[in-house]
PDB file of N, CA and C in Angstrom:
ATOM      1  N   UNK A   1     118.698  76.541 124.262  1.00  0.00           N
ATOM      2  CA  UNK A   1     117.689  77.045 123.340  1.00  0.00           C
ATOM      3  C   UNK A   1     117.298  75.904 122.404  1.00  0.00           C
ATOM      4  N   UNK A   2     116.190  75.828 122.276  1.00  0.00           N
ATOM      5  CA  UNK A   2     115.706  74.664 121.334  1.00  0.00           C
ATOM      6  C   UNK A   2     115.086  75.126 120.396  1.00  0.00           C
ATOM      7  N   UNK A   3     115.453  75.256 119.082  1.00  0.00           N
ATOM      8  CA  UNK A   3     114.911  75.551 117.515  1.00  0.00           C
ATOM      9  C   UNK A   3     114.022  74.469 116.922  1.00  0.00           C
ATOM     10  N   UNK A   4     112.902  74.568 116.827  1.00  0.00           N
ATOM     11  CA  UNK A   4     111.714  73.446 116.653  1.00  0.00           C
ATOM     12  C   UNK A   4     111.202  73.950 115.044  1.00  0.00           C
ATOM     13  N   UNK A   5     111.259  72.867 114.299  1.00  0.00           N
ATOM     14  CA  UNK A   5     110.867  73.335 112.604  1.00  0.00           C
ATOM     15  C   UNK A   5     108.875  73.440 113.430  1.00  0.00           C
ATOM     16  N   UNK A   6     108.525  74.338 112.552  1.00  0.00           N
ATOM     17  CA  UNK A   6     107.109  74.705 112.292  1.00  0.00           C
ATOM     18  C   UNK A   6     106.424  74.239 111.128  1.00  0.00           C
ATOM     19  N   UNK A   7     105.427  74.642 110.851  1.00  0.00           N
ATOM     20  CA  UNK A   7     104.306  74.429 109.302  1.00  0.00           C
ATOM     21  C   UNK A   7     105.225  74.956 108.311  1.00  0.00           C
ATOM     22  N   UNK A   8     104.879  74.676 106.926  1.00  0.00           N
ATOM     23  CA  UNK A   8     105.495  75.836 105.939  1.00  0.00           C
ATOM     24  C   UNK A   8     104.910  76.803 105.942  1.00  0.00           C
ATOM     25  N   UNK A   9     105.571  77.739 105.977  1.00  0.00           N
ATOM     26  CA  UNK A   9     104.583  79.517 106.247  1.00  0.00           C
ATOM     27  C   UNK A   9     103.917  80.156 104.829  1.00  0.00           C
ATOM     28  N   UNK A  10     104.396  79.409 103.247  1.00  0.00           N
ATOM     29  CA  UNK A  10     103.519  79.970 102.665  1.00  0.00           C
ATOM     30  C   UNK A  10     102.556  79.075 101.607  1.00  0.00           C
ATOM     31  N   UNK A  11     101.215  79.146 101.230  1.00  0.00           N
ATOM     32  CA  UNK A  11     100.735  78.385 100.875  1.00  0.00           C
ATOM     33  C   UNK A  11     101.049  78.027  99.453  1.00  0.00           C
ATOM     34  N   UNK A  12     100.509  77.390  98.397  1.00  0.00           N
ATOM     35  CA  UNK A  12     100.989  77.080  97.269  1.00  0.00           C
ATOM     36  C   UNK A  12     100.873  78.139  96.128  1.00  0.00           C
ATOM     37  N   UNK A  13      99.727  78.718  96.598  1.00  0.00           N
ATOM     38  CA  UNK A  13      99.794  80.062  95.601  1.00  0.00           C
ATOM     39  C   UNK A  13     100.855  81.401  95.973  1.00  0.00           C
ATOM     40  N   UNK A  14     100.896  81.451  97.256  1.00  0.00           N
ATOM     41  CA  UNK A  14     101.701  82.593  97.907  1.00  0.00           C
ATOM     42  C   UNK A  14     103.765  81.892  96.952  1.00  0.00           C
ATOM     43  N   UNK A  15     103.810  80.638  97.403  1.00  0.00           N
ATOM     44  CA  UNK A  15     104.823  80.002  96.911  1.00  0.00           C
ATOM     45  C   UNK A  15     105.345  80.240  95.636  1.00  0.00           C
ATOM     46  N   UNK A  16     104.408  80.021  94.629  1.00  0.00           N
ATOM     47  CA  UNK A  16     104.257  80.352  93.741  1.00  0.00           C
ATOM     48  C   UNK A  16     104.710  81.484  93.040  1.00  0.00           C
ATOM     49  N   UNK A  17     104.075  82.707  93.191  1.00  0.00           N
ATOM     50  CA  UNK A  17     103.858  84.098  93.530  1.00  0.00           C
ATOM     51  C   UNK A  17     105.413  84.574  93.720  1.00  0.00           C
ATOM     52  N   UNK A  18     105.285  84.198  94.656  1.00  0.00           N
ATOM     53  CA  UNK A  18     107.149  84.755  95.363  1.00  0.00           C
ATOM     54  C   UNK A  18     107.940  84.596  94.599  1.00  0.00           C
ATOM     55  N   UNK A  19     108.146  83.145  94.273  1.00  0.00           N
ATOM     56  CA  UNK A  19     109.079  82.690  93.339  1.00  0.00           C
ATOM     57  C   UNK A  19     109.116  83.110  92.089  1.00  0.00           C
ATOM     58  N   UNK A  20     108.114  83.351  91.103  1.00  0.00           N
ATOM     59  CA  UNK A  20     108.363  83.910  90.395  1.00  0.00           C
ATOM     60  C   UNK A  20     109.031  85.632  90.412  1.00  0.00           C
ATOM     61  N   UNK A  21     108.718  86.368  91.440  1.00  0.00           N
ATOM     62  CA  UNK A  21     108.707  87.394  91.843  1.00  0.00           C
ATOM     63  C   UNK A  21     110.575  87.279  91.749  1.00  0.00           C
ATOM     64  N   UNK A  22     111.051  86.387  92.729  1.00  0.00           N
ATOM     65  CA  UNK A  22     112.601  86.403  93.091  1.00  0.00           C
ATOM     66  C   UNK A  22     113.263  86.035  91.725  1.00  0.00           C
ATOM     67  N   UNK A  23     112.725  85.246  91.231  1.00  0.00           N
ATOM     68  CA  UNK A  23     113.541  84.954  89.427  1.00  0.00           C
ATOM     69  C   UNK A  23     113.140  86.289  88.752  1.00  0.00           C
ATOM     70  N   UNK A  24     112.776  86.928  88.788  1.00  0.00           N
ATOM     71  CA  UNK A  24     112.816  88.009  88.220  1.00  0.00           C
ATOM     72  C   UNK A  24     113.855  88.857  88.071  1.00  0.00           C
ATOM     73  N   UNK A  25     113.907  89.261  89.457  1.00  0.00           N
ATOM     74  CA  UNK A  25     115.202  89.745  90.199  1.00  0.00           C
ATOM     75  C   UNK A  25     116.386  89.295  90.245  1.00  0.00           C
ATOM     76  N   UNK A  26     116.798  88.003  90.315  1.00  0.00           N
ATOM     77  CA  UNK A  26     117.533  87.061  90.468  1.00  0.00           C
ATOM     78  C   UNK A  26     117.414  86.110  89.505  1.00  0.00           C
ATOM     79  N   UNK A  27     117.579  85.662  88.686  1.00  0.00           N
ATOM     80  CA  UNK A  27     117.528  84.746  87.399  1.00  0.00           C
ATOM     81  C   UNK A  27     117.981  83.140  87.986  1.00  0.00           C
ATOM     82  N   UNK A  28     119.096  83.556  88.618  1.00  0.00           N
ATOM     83  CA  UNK A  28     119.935  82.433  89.032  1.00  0.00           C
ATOM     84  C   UNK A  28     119.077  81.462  90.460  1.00  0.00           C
ATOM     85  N   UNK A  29     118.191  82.133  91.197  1.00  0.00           N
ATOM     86  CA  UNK A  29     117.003  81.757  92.089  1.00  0.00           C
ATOM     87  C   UNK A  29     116.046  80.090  91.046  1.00  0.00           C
ATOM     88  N   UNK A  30     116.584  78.842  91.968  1.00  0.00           N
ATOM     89  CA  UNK A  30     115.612  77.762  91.296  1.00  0.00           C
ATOM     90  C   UNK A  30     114.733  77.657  92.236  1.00  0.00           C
ATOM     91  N   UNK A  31     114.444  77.756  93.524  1.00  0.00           N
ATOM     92  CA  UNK A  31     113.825  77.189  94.289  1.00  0.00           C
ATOM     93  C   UNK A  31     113.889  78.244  95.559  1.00  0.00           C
ATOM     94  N   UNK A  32     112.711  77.566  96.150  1.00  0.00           N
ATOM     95  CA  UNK A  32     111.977  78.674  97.800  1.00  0.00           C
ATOM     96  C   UNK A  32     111.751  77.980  98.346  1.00  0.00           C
ATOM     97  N   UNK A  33     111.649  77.845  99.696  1.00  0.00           N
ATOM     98  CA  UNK A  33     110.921  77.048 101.039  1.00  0.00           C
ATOM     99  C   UNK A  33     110.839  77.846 102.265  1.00  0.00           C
ATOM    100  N   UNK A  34     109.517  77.984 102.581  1.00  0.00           N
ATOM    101  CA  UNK A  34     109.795  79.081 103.775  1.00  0.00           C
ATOM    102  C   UNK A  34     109.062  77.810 104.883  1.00  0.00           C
ATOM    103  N   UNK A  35     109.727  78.240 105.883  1.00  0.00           N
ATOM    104  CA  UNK A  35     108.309  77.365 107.550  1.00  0.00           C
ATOM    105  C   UNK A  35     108.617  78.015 108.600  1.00  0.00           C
ATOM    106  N   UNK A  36     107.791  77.874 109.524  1.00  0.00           N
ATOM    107  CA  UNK A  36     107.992  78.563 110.756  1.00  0.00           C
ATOM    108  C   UNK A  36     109.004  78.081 111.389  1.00  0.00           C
ATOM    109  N   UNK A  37     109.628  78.549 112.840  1.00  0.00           N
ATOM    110  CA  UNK A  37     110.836  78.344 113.639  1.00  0.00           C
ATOM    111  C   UNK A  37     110.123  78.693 115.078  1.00  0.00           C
ATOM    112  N   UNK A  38     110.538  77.917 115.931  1.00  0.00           N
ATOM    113  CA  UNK A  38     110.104  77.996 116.818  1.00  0.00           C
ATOM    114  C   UNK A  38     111.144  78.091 118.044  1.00  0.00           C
ATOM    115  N   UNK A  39     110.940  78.879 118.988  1.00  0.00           N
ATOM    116  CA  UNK A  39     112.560  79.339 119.749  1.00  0.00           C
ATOM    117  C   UNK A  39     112.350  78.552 121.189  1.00  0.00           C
ATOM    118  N   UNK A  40     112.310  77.595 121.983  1.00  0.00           N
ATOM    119  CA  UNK A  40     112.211  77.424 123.134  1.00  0.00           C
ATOM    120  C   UNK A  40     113.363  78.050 124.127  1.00  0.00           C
ATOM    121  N   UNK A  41     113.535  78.903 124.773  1.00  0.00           N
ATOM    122  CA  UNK A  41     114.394  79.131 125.931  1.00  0.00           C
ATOM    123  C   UNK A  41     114.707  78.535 127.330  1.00  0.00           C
ATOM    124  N   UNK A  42     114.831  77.189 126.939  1.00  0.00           N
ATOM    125  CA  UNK A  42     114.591  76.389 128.477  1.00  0.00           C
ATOM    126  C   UNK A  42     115.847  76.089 129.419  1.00  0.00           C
ATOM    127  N   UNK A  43     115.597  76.324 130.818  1.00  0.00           N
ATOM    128  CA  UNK A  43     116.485  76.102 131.590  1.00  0.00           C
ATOM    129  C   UNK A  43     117.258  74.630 131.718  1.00  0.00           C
ATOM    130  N   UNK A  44     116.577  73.673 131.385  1.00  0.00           N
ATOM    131  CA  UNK A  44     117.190  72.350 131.565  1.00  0.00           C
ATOM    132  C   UNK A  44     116.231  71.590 130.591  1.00  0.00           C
ATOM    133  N   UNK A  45     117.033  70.094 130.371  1.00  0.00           N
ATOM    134  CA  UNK A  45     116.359  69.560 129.237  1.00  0.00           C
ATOM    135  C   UNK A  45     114.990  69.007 129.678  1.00  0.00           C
ATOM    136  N   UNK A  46     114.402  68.935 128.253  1.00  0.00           N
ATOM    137  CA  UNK A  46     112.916  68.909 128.955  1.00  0.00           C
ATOM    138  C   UNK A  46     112.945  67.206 129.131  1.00  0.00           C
ATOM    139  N   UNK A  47     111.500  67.183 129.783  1.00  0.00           N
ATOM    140  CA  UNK A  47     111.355  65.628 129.851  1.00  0.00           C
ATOM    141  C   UNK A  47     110.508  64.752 128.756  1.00  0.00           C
ATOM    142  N   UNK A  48     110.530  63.558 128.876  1.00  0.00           N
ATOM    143  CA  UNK A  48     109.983  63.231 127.080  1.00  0.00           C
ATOM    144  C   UNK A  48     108.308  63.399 127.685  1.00  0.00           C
ATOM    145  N   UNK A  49     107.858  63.934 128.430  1.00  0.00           N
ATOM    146  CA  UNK A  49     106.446  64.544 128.658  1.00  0.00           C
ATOM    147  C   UNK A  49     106.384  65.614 128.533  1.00  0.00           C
ATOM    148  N   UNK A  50     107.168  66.380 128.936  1.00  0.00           N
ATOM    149  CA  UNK A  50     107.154  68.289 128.601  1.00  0.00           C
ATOM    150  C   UNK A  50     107.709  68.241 127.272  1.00  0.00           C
ATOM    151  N   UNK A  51     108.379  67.653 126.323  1.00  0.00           N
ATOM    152  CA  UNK A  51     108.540  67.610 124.978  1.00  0.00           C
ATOM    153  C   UNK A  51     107.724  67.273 124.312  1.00  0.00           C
ATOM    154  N   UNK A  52     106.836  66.702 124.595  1.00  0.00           N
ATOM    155  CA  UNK A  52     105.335  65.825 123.835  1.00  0.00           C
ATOM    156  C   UNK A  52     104.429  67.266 124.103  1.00  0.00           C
ATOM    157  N   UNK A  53     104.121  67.398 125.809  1.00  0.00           N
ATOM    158  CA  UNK A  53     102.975  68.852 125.429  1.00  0.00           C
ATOM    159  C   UNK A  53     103.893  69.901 124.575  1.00  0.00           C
ATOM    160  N   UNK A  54     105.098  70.034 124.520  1.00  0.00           N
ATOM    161  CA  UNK A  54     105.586  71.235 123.520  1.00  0.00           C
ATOM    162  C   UNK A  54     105.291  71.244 121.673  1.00  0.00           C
ATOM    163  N   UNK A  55     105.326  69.718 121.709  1.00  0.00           N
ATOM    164  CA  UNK A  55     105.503  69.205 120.308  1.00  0.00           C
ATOM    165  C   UNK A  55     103.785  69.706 119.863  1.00  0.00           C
ATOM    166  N   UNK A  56     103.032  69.088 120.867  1.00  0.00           N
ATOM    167  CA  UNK A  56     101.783  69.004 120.632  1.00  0.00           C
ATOM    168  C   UNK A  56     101.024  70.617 120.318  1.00  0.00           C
ATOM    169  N   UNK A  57     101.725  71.198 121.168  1.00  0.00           N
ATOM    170  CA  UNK A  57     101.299  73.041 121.058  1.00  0.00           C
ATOM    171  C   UNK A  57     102.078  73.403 119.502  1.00  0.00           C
ATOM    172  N   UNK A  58     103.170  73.150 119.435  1.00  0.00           N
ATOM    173  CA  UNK A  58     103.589  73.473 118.178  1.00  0.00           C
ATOM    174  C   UNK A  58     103.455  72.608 116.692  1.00  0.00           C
ATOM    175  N   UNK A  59     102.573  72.073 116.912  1.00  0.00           N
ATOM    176  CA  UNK A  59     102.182  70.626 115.035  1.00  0.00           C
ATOM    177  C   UNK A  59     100.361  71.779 115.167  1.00  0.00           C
ATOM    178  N   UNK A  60     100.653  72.304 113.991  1.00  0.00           N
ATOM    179  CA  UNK A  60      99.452  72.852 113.409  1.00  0.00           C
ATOM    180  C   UNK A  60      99.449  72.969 112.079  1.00  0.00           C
ATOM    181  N   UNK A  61      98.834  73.346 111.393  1.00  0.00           N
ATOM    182  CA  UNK A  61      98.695  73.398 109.664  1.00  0.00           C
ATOM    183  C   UNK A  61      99.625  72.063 108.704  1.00  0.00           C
ATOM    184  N   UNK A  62      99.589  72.480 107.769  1.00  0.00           N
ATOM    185  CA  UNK A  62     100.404  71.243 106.828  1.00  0.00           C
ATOM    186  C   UNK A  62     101.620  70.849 107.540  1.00  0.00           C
ATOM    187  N   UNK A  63     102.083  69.290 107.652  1.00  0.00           N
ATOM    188  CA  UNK A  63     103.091  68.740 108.023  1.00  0.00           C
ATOM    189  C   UNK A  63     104.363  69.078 107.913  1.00  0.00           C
ATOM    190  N   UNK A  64     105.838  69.265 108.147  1.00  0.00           N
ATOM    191  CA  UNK A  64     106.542  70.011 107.619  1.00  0.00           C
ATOM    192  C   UNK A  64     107.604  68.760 106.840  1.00  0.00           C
ATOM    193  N   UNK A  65     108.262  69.089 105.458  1.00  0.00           N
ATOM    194  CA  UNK A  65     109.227  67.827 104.915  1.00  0.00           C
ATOM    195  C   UNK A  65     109.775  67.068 106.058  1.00  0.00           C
ATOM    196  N   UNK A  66     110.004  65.801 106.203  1.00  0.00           N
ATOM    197  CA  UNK A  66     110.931  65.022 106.768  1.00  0.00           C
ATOM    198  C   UNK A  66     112.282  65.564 106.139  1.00  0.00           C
ATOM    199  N   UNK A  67     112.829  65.651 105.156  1.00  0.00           N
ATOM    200  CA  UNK A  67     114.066  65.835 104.714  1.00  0.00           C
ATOM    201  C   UNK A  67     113.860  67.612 104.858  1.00  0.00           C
ATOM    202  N   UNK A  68     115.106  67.981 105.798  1.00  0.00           N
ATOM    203  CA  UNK A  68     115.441  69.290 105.725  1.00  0.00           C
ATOM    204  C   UNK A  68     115.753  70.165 104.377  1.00  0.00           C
ATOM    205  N   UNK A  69     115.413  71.299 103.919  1.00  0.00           N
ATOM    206  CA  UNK A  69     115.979  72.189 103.140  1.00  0.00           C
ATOM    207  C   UNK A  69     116.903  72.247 102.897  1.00  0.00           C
ATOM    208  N   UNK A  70     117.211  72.400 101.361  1.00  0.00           N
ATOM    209  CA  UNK A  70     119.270  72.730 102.000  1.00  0.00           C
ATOM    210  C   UNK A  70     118.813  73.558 100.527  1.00  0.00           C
ATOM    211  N   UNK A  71     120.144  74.527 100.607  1.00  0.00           N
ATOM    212  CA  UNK A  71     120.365  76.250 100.266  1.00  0.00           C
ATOM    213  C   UNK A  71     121.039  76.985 101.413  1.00  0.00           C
ATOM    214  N   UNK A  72     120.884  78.276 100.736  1.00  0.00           N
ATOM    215  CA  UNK A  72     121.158  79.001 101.797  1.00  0.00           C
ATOM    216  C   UNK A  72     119.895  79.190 102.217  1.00  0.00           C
ATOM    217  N   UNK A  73     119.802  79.372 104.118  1.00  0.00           N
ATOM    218  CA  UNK A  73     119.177  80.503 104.910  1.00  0.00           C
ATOM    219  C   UNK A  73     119.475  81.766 104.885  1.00  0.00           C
ATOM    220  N   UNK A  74     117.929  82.168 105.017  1.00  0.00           N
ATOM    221  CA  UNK A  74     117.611  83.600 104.948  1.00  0.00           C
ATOM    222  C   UNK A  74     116.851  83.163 106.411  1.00  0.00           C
ATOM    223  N   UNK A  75     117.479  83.932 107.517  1.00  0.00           N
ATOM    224  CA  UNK A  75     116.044  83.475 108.728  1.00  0.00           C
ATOM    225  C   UNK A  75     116.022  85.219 109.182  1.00  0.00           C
ATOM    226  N   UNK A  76     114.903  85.368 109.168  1.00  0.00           N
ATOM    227  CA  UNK A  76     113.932  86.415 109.549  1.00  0.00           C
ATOM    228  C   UNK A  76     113.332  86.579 111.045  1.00  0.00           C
ATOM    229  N   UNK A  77     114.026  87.664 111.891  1.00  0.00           N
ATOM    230  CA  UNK A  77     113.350  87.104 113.276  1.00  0.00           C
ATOM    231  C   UNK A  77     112.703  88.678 113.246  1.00  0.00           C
ATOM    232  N   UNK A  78     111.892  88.774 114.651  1.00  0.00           N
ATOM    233  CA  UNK A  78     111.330  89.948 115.058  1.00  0.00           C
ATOM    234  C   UNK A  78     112.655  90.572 115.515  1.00  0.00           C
ATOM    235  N   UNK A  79     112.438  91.607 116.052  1.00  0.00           N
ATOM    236  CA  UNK A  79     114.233  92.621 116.125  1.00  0.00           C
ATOM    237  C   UNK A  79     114.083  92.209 117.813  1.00  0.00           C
ATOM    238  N   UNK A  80     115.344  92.045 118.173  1.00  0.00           N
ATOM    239  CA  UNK A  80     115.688  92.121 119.114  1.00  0.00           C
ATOM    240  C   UNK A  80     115.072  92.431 120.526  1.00  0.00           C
ATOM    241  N   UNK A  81     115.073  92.400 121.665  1.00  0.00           N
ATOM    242  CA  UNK A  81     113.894  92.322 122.540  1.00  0.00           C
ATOM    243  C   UNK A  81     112.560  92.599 122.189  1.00  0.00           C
ATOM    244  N   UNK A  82     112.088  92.417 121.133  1.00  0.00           N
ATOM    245  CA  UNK A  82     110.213  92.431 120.467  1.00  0.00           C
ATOM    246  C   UNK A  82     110.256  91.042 121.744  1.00  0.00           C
ATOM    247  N   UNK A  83     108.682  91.950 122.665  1.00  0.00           N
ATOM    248  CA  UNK A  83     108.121  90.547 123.241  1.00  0.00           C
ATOM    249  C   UNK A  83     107.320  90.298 122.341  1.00  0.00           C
ATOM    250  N   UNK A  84     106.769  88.686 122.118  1.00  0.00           N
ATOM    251  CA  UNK A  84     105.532  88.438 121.730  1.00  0.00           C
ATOM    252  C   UNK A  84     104.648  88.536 122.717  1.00  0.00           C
ATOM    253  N   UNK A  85     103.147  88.771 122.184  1.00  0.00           N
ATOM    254  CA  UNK A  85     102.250  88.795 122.714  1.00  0.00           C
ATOM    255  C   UNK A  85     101.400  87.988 123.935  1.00  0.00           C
ATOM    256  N   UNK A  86     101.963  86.745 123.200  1.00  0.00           N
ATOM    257  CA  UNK A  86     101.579  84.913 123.595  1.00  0.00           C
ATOM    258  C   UNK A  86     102.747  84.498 124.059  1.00  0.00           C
ATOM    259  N   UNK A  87     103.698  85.278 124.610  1.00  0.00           N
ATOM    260  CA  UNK A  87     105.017  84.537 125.821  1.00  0.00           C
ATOM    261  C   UNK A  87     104.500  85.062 127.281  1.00  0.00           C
ATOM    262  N   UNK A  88     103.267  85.142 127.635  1.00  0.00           N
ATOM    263  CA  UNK A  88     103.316  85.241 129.403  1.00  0.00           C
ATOM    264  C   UNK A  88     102.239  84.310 129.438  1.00  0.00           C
TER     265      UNK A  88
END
């Protein structure tokens, strides 16, 4: 399975927004970062050409940090056998 970082999923006002929302609730909350995740299920490793068209299908919207997040994860998936729409 290959876990591929995505865009950040919320924009600067949505960012914003939230965060204040969670300090509300949570006082002790300094910071948020949300981005997409991307799940590949592949039988064998890909080749550095089938990794390039994968890369290339998945780089859309704002760039994502070079330096990873660190906190805790919160990861959010669809429930359990949910097909997507755009997997056939």
């Amino acid at each position: 399975m290959l876990i591929l970082r995505g865009a950040p999923a919320l924009s600067a006002f949505r960012h914003s927004k939230l965060l204040e929302q969670l300090k509300q609730k949570v006082s002790a909350v300094s910071g948020l970062y949300a981005e997409f995740a991307h799940f590949a299920d592949v039988n064998d490793v890909l080749t550095s050409e089938e990794q390039q068209v994968l890369d290339r299908l998945l780089k859309y919207g704002p760039s994502v940090p070079v330096q990873e997040p660190s906190g805790r994860l919160f990861l959010v998936l669809p429930r359990f056998g949910t097909i997507s729409p755009w997997s056939s």
